[in-house]
Protein backbone atom coordinates (compact mmCIF):
# COMPACT_ATOMS: atom_id res chain seq x y z
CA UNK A 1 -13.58 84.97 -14.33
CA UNK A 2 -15.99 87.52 -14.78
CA UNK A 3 -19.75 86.34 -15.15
CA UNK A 4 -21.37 87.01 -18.69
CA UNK A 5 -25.06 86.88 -19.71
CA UNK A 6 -26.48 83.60 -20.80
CA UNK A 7 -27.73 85.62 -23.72
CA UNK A 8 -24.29 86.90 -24.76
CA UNK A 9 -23.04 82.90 -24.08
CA UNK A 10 -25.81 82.09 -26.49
CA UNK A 11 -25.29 84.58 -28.89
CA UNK A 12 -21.47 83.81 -29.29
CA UNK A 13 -22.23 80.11 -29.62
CA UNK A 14 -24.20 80.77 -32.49
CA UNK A 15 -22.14 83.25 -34.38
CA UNK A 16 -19.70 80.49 -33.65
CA UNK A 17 -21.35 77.86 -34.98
CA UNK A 18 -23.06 79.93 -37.94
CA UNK A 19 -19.38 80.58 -38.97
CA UNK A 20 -17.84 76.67 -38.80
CA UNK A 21 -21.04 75.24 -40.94
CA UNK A 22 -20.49 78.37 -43.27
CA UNK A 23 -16.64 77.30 -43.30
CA UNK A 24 -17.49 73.80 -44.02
CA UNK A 25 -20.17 74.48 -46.06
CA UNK A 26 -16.97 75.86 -48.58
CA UNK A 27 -15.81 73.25 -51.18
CA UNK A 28 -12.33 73.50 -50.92
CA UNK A 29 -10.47 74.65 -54.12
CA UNK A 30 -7.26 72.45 -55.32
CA UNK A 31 -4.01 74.21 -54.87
CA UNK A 32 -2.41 76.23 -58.24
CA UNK A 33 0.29 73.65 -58.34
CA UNK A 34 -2.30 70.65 -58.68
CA UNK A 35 -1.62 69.43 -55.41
CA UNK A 36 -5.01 68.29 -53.03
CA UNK A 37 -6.30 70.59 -50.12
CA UNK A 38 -5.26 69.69 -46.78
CA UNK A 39 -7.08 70.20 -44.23
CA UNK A 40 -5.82 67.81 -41.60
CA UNK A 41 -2.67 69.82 -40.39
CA UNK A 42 0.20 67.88 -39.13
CA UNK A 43 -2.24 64.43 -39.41
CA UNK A 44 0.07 61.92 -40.81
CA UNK A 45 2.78 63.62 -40.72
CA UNK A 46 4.93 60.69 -39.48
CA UNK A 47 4.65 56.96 -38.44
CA UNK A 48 2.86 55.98 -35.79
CA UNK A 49 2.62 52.83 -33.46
CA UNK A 50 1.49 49.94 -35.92
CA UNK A 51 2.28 52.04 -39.28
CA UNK A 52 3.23 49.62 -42.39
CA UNK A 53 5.50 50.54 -44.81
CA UNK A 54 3.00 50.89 -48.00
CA UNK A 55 0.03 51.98 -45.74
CA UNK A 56 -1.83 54.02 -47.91
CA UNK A 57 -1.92 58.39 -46.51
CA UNK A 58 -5.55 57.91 -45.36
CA UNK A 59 -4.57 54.93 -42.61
CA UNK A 60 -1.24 57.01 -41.62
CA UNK A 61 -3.64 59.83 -40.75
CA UNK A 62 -6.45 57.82 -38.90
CA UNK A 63 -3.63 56.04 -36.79
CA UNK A 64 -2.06 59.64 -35.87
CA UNK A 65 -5.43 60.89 -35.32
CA UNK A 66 -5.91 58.34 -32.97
CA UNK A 67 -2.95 57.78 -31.14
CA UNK A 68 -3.33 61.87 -30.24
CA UNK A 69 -6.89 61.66 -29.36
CA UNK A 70 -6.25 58.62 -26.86
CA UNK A 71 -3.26 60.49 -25.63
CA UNK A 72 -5.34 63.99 -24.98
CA UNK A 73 -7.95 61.68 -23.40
CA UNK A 74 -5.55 60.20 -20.62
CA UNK A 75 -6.41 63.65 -18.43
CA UNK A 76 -5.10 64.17 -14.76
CA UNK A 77 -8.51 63.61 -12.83
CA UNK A 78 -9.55 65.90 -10.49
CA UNK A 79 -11.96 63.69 -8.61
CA UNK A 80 -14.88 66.49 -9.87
CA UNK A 81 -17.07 63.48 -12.20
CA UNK A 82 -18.51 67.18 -14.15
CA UNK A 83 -15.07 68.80 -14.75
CA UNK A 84 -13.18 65.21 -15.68
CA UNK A 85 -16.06 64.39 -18.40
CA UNK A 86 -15.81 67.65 -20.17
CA UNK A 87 -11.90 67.48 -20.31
CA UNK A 88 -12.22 64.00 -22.06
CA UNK A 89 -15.11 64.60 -24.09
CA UNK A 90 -13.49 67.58 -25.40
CA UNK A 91 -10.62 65.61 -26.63
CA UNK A 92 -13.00 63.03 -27.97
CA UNK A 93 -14.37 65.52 -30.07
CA UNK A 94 -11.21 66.90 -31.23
CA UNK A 95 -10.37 63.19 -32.45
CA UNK A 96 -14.19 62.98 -34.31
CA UNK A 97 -13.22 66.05 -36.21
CA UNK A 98 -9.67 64.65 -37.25
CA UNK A 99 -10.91 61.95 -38.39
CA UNK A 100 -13.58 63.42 -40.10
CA UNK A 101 -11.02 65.46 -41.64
CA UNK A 102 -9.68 62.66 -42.74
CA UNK A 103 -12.67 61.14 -44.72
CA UNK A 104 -13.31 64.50 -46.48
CA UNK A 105 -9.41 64.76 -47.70
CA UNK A 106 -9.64 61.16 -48.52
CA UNK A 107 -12.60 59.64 -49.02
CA UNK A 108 -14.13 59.07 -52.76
CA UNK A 109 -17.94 58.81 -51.68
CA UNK A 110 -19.94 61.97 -51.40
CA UNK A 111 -22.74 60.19 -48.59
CA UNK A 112 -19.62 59.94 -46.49
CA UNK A 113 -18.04 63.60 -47.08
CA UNK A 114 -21.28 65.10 -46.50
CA UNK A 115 -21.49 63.13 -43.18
CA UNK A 116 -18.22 63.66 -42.13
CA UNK A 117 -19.07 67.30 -42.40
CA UNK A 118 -22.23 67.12 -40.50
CA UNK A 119 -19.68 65.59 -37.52
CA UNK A 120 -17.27 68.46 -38.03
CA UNK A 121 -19.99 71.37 -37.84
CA UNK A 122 -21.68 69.26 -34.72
CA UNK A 123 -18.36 68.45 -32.76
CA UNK A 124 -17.11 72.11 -33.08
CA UNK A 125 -20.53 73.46 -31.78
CA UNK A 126 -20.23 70.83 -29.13
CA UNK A 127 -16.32 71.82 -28.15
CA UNK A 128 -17.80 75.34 -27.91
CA UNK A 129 -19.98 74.79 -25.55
CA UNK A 130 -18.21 71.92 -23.70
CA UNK A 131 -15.17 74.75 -22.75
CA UNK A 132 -18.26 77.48 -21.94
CA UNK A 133 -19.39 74.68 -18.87
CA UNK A 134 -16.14 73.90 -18.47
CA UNK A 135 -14.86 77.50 -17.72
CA UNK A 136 -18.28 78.12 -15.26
CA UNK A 137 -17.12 74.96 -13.64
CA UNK A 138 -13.49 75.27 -12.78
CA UNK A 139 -14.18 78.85 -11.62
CA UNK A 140 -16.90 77.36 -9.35
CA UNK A 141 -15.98 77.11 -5.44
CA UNK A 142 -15.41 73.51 -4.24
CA UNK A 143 -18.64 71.48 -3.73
CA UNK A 144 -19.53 71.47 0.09
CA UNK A 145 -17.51 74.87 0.47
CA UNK A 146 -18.81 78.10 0.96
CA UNK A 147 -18.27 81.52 -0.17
């Protein structure tokens, strides 16, 4: 991989993260046929491990959310501690945001919403940046081994 600037690295994070606060910053508008906005994707979309029949949408989609975060988590270790804890944080993440998602779609109290935002914007800046180190470090020779 081709080495870039730290200033360009910099510069992209924070258009980046300008444009996901500015995205979530958005109230989402209800859909023409009166149905609620989505914004958890496929989250829920069927029963998972431990699912009761009545479970209300908002436990169907935390379960799902967590089932795939755990599952994303269980990485192939490389026996590099730096690259290993950047593949599983990232996946971490990516299970904060579902279920943040979740609590927007779902949730009734506005404390909670705003806060589950605050995670979204924060988790996506730290994803960003995560796969930026991540990148520099899988493309960096083997410790002890030189070029």
């Amino acid at each position: 991989m081709k080495r870039i600037g730290w200033v360009a690295v910099i510069a992209v994070f924070l258009a980046l993260s300008a444009f996901a606060y500015g995205m979530l910053s958005a109230r989402p508008r209800p859909a023409a046929d009166g149905t609620p906005p989505s914004s958890t994707g496929d989250v829920g979309a069927h029963q998972t491990e431990g699912a009761m029949p009545g479970d209300p949408p908002s436990t169907l989609a935390y379960r799902e959310a967590n089932d795939r975060m755990h599952r994303e988590m269980a990485i192939a270790y490389t026996g590099d501690a730096d690259v290993d804890f950047l593949r599983g944080m990232i996946a971490h993440h990516e299970g904060a945001i579902a279920m943040a998602k979740i609590a927007v779609e779902h949730g009734e109290a506005a404390d909670v919403q705003s806060l589950a935002r605050e995670i979204i914007a924060a988790q996506e800046a730290e994803i960003i940046r995560m796969r930026i180190l991540l990148a520099r470090h899988e493309d960096a020779p083997p410790r002890g081994v030189r070029p």
